[in-house]
N, C-alpha and C. Protein backbone atom coordinates (compact mmCIF):
# COMPACT_ATOMS: atom_id res chain seq x y z
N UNK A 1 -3.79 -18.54 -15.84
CA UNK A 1 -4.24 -17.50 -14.93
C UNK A 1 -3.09 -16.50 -14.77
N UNK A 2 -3.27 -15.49 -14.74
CA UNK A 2 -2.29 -14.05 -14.59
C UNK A 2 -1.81 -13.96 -13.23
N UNK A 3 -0.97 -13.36 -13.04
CA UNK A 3 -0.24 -13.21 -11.60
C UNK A 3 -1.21 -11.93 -10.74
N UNK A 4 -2.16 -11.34 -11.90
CA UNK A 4 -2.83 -10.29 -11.11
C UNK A 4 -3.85 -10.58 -10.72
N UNK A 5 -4.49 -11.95 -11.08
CA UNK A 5 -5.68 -12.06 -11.31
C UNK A 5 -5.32 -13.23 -9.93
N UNK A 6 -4.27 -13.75 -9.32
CA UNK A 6 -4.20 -14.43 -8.56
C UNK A 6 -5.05 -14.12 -6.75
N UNK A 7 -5.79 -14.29 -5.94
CA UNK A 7 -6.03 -14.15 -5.19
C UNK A 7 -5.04 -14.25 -4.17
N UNK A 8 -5.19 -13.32 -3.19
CA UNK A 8 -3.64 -13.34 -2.40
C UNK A 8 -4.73 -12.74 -0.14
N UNK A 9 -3.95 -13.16 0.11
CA UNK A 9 -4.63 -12.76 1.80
C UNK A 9 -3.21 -11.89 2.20
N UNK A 10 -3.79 -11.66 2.81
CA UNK A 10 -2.76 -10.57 3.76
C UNK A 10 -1.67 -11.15 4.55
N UNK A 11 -0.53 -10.98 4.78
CA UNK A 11 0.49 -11.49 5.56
C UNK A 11 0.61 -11.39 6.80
N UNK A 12 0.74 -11.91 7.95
CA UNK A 12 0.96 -11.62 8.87
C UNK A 12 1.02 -10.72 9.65
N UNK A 13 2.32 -9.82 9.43
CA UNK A 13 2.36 -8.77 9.15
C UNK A 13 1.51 -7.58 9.32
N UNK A 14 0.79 -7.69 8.11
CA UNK A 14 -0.18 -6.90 7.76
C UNK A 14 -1.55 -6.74 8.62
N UNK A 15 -1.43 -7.96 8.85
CA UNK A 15 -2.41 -8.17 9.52
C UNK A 15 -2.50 -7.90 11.01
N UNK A 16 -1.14 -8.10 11.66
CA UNK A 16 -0.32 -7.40 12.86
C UNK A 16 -0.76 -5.65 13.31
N UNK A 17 -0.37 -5.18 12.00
CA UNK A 17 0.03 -3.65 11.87
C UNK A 17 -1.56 -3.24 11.84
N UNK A 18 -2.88 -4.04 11.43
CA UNK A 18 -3.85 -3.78 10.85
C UNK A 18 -4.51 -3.53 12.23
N UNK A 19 -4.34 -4.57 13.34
CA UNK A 19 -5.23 -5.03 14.30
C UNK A 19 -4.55 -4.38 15.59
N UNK A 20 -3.18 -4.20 15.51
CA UNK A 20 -2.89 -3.77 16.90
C UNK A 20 -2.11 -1.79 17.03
N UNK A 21 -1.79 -2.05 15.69
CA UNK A 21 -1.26 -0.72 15.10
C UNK A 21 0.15 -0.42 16.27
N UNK A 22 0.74 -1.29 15.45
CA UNK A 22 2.25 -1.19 16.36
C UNK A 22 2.78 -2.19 14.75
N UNK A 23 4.48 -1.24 14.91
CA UNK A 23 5.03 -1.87 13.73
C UNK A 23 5.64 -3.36 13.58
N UNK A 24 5.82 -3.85 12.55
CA UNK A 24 5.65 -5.20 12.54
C UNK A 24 6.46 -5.53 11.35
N UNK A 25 7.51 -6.89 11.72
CA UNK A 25 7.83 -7.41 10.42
C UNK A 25 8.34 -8.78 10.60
N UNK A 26 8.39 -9.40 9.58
CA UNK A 26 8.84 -11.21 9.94
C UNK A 26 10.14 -11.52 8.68
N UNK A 27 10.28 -12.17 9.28
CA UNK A 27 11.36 -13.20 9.27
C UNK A 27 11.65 -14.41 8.07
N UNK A 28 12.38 -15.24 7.12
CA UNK A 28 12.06 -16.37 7.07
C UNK A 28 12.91 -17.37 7.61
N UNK A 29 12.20 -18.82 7.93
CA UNK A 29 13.01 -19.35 8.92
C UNK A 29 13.94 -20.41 7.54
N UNK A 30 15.40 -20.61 7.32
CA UNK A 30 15.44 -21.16 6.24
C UNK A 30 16.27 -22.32 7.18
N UNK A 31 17.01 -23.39 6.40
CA UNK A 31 17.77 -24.35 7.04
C UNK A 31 19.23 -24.04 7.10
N UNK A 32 19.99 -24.28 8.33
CA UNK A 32 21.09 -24.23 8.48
C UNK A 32 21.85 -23.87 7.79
N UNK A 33 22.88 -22.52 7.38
CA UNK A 33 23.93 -23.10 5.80
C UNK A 33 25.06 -23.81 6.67
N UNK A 34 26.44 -24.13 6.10
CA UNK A 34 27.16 -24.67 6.01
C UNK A 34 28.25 -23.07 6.94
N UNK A 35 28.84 -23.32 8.00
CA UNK A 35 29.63 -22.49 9.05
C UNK A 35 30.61 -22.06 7.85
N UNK A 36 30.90 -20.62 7.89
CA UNK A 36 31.89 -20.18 7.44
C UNK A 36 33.35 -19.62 8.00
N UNK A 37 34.19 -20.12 7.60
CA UNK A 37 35.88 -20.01 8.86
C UNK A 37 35.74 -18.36 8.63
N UNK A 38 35.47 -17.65 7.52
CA UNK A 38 36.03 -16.37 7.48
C UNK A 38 34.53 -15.46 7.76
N UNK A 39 34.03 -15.62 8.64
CA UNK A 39 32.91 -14.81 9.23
C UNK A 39 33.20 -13.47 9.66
N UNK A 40 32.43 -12.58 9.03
CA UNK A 40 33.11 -11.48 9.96
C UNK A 40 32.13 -11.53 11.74
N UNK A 41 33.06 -11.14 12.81
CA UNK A 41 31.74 -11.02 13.77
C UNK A 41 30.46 -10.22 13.39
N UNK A 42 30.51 -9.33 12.84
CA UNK A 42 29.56 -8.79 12.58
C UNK A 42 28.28 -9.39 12.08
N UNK A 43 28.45 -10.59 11.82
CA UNK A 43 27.44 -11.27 10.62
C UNK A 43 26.83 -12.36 11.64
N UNK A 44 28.19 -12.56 12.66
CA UNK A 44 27.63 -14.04 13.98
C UNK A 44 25.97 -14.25 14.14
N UNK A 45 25.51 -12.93 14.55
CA UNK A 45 24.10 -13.58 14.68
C UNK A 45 23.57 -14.05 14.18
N UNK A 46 23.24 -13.32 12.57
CA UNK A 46 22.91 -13.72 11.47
C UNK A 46 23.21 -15.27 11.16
N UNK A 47 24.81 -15.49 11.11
CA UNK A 47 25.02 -16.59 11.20
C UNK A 47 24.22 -18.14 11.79
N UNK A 48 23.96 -17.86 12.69
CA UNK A 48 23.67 -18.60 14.32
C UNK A 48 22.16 -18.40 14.09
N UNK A 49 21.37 -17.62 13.47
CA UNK A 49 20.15 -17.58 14.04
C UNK A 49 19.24 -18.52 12.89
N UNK A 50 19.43 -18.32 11.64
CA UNK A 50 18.95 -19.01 10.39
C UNK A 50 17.44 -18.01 10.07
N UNK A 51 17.58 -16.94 11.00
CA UNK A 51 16.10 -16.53 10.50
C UNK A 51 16.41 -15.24 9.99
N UNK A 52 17.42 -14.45 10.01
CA UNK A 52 17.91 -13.10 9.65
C UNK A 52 17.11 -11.95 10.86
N UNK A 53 16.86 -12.57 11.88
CA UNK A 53 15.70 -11.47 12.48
C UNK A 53 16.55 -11.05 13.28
N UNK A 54 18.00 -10.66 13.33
CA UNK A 54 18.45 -9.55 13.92
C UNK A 54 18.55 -7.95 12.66
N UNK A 55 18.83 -8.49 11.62
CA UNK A 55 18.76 -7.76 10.87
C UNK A 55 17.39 -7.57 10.21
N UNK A 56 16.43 -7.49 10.30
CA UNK A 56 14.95 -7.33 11.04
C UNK A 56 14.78 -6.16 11.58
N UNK A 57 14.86 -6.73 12.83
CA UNK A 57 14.83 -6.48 14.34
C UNK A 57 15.56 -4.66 13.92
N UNK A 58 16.83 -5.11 13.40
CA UNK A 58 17.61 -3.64 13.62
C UNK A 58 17.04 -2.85 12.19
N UNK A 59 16.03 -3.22 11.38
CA UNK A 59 15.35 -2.14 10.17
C UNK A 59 14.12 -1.86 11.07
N UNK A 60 13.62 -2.62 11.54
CA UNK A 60 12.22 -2.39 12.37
C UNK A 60 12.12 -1.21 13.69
N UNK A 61 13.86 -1.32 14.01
CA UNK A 61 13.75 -0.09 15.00
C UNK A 61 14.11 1.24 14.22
N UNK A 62 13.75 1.23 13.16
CA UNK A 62 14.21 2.46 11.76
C UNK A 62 13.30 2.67 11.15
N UNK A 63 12.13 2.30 11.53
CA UNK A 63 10.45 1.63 11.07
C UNK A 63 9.61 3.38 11.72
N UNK A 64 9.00 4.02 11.05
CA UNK A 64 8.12 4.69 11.59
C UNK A 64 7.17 4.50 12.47
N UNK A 65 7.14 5.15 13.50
CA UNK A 65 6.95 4.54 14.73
C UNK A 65 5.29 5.15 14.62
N UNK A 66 4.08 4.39 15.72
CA UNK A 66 3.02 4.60 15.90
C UNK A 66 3.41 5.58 17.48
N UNK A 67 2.46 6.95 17.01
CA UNK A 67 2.34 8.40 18.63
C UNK A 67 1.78 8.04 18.74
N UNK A 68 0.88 8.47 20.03
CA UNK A 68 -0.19 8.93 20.59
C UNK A 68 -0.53 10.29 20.84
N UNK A 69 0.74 11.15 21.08
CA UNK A 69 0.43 12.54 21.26
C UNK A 69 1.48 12.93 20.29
N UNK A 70 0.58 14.36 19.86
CA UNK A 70 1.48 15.47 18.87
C UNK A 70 2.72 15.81 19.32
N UNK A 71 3.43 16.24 18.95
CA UNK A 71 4.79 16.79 19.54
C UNK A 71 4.73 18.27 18.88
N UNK A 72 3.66 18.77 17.47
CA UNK A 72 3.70 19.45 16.94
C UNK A 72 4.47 19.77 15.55
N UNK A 73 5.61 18.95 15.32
CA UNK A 73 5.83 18.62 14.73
C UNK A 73 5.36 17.12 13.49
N UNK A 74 4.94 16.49 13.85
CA UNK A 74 4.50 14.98 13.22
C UNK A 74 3.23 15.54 12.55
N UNK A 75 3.34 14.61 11.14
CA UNK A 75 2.46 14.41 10.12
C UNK A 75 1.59 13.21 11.07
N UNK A 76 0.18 13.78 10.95
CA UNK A 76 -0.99 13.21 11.32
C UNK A 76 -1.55 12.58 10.47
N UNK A 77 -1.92 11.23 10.29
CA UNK A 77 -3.07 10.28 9.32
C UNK A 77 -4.13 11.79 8.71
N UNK A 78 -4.67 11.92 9.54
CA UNK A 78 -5.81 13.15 9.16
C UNK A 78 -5.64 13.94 8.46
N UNK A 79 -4.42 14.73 8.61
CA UNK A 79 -4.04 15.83 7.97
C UNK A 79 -3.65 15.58 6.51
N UNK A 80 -3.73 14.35 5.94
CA UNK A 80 -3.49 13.61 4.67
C UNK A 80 -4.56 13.47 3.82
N UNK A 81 -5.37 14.52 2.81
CA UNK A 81 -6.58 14.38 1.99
C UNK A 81 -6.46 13.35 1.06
N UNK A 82 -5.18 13.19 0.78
CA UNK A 82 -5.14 11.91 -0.46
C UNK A 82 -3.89 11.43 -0.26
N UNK A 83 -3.34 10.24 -1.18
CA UNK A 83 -2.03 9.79 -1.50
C UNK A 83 -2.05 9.03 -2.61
N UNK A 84 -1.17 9.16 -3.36
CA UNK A 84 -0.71 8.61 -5.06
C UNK A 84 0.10 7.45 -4.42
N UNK A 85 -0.15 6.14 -5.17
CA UNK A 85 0.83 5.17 -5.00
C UNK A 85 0.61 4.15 -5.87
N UNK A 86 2.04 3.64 -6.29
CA UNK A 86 1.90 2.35 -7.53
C UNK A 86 0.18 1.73 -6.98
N UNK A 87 -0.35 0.96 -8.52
CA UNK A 87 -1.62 0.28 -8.15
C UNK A 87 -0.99 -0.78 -7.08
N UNK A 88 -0.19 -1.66 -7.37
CA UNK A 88 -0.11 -3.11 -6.84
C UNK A 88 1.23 -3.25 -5.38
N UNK A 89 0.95 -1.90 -5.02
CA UNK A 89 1.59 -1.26 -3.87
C UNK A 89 1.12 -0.86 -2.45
N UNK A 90 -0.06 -1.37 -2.19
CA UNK A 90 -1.32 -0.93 -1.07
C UNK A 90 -0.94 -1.87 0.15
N UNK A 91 0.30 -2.34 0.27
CA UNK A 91 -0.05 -2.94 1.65
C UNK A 91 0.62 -2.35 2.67
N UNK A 92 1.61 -1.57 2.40
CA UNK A 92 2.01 -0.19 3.44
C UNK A 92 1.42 -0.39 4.75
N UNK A 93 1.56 -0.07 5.84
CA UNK A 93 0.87 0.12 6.63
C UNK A 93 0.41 1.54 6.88
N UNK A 94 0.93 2.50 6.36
CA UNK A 94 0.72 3.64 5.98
C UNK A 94 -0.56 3.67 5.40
N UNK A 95 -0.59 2.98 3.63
CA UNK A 95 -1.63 2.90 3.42
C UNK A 95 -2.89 2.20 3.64
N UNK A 96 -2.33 1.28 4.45
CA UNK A 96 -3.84 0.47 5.46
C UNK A 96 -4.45 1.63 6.46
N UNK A 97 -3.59 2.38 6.88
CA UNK A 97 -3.68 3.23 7.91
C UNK A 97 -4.86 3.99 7.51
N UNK A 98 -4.30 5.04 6.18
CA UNK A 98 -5.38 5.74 5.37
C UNK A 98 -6.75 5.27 4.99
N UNK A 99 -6.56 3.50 4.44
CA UNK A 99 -7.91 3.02 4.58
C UNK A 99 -9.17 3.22 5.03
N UNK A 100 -8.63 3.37 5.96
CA UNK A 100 -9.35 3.58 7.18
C UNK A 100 -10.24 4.59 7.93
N UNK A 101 -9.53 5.70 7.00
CA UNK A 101 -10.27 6.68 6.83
C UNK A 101 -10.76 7.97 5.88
N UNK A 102 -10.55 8.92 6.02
CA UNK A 102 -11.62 9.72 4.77
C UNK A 102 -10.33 9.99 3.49
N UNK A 103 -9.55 9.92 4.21
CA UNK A 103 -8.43 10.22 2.91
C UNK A 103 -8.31 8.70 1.46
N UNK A 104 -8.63 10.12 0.56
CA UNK A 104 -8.42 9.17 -1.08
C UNK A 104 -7.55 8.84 -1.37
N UNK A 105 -7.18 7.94 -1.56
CA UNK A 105 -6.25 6.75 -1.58
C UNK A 105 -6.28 6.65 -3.66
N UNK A 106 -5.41 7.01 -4.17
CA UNK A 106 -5.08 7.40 -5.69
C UNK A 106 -4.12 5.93 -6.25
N UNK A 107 -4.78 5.09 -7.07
CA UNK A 107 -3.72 3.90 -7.46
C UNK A 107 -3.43 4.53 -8.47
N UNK A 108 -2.13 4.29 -9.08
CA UNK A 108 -1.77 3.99 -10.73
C UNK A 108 -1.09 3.04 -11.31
N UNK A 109 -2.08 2.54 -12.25
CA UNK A 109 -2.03 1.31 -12.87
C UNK A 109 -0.50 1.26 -13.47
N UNK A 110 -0.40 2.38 -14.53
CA UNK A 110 1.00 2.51 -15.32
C UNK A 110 2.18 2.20 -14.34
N UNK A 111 2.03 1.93 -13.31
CA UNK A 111 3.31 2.03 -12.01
C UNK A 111 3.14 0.53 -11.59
N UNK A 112 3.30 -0.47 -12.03
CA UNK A 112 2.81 -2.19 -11.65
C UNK A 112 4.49 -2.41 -11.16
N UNK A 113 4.28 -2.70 -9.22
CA UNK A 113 4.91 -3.52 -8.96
C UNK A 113 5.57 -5.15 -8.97
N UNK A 114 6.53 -5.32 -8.40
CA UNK A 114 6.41 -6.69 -8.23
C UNK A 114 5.51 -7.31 -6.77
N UNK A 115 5.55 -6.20 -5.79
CA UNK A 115 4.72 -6.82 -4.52
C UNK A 115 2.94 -7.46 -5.05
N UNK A 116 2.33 -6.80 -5.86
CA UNK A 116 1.04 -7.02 -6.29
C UNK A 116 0.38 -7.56 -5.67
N UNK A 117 -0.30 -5.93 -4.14
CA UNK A 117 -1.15 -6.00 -3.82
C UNK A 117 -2.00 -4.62 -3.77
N UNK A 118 -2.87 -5.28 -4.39
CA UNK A 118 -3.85 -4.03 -5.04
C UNK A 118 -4.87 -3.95 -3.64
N UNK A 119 -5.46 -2.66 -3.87
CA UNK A 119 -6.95 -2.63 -2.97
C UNK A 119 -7.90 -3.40 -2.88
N UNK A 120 -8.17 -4.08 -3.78
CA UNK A 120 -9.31 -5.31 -4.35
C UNK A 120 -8.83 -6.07 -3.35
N UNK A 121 -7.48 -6.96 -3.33
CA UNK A 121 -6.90 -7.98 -2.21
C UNK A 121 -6.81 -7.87 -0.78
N UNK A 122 -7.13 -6.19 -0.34
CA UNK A 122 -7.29 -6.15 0.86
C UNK A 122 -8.57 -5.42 1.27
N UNK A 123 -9.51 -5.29 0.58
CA UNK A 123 -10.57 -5.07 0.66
C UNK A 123 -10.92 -3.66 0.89
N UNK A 124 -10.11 -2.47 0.27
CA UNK A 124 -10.58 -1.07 0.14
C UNK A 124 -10.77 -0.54 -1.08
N UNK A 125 -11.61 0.69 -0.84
CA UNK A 125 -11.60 1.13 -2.14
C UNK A 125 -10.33 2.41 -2.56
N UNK A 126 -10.14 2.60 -3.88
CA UNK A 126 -9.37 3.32 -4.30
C UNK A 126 -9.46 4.51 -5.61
N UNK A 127 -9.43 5.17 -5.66
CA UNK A 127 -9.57 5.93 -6.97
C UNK A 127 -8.56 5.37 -7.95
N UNK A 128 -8.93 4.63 -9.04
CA UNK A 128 -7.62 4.28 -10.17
C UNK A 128 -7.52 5.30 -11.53
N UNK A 129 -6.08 5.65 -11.50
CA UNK A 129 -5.75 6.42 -12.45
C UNK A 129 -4.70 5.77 -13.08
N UNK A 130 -4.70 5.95 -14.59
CA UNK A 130 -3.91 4.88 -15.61
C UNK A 130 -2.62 6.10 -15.50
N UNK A 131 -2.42 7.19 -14.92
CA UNK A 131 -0.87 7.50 -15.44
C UNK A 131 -0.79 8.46 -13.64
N UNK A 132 0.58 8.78 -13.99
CA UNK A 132 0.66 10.00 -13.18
C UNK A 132 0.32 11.56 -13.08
N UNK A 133 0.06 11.61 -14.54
CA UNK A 133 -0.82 12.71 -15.25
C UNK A 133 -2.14 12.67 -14.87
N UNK A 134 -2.81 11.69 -14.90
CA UNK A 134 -4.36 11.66 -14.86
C UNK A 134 -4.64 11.95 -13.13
N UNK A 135 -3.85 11.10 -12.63
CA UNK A 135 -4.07 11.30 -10.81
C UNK A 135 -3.75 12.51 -10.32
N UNK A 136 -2.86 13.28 -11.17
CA UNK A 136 -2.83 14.92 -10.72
C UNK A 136 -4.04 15.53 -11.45
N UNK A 137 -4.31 15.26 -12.16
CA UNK A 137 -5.69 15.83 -12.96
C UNK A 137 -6.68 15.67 -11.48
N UNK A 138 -6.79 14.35 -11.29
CA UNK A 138 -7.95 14.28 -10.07
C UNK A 138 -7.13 14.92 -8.79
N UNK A 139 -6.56 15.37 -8.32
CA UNK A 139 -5.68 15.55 -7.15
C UNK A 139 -6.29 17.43 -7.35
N UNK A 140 -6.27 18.14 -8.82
CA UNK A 140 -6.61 19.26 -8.61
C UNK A 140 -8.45 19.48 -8.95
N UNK A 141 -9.01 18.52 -9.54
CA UNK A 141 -10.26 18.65 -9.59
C UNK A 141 -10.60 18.15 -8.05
N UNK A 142 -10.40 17.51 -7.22
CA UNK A 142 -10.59 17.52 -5.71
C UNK A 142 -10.34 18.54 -5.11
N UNK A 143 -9.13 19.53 -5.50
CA UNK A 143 -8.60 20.50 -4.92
C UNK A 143 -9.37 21.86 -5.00
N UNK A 144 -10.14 21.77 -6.18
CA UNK A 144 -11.57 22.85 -7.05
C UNK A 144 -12.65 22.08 -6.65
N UNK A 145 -12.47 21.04 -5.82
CA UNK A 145 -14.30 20.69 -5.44
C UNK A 145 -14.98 20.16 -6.38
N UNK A 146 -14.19 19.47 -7.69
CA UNK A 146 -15.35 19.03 -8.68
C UNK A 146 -15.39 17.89 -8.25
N UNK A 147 -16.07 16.89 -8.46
CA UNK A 147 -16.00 15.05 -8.26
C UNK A 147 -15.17 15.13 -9.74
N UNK A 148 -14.34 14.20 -9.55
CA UNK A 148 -13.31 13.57 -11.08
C UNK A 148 -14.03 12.90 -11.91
N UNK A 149 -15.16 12.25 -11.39
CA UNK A 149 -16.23 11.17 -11.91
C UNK A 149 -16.85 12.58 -13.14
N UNK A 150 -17.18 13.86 -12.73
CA UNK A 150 -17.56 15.09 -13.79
C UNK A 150 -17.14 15.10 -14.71
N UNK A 151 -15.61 15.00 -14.78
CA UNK A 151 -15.00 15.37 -15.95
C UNK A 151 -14.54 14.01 -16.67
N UNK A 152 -15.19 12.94 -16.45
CA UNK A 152 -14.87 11.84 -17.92
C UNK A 152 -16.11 11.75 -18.25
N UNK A 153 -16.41 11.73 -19.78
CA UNK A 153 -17.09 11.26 -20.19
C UNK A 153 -18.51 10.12 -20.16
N UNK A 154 -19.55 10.53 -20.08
CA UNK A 154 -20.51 9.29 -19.61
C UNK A 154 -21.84 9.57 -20.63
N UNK A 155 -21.42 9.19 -21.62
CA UNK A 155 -22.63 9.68 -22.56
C UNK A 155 -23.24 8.37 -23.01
N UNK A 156 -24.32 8.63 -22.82
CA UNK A 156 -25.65 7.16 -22.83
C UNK A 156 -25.76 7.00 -24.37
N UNK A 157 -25.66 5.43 -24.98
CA UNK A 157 -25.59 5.61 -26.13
C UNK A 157 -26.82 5.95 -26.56
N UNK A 158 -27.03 6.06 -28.06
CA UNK A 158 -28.43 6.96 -29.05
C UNK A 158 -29.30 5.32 -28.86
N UNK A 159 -30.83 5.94 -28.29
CA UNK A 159 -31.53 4.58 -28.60
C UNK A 159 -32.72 4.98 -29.59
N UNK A 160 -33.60 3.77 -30.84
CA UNK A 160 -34.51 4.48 -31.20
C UNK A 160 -35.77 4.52 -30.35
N UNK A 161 -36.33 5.28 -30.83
CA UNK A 161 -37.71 5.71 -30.56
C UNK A 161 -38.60 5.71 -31.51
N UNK A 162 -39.76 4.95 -31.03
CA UNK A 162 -40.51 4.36 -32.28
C UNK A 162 -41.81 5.58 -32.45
N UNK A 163 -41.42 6.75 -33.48
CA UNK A 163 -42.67 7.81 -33.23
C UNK A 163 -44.35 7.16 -33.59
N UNK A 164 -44.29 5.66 -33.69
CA UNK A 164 -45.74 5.52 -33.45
C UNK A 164 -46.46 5.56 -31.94
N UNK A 165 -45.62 5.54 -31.16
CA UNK A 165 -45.83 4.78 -29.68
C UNK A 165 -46.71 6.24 -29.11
């Protein structure tokens, strides 16, 4: 079985950011190491805690934060018609965010992470484009109002026809 083809659920996390829309991140809890004499203080918590969640804690307050009101300045979910992003790159909360609503959400396959989580695994849909070329192709046929679905090819193959009938 392929690593893509693996079924995967959502993390915590994700699932955090999905349901309460406040930012979110975890931890792992590992076992004790062995005390080091030449610690810098700087590291003590880290040290002492075994879960790294001060250093967490201090990326999470560096974390794009969820408004409620404009300031006039801030990029709005809405104001976003589309976004390009690796295929196996969708768990963003950014891009859960978009999910969610009318904005097209652009995968590309040619761009395969190591995170590999596609739209399929979290249950949205996505426009897939095999390069970065092709997703600007659809990025300006959206931009001219054509559907992208127009411009590929869909030709029904030749069937016979029996001229006795």
């Amino acid at each position: 079985m392929s690593i893509r083809s693996q079924e995967q659920k959502p993390s915590l996390a994700i699932l955090v950011v999905r349901t309460f829309r406040v930012p979110c991140a975890h931890a792992p809890a590992l076992s004790p190491l062995p005390l080091d004499p030449e610690l810098s203080p700087r590291s003590a918590a880290e040290e002492l805690g075994h879960t790294f969640l001060p250093c967490v804690l201090v990326g999470l307050s560096r974390a794009p934060q969820f408004v409620a009101l404009s300031r006039g300045i801030d990029l709005w979910r809405e104001a976003v018609d589309a976004v390009v992003i690796p295929e196996s790159a969708c768990g963003g909360s950014a891009v859960l965010s978009w999910s969610q609503t009318s904005t097209q959400i652009i995968t590309v396959s040619d761009n395969w992470t190591t995170l590999n989580v596609t739209p399929e695994k979290l249950g949205f849909q996505a426009i897939r484009a095999q390069s970065y070329g092709e997703a600007i192709g659809i990025l300006a046929a959206m931009r001219a109002g054509v559907d992208h679905l127009a411009l590929t090819p869909q030709i029904k193959p030749l069937t016979w026809v029996n001229p006795d009938m």
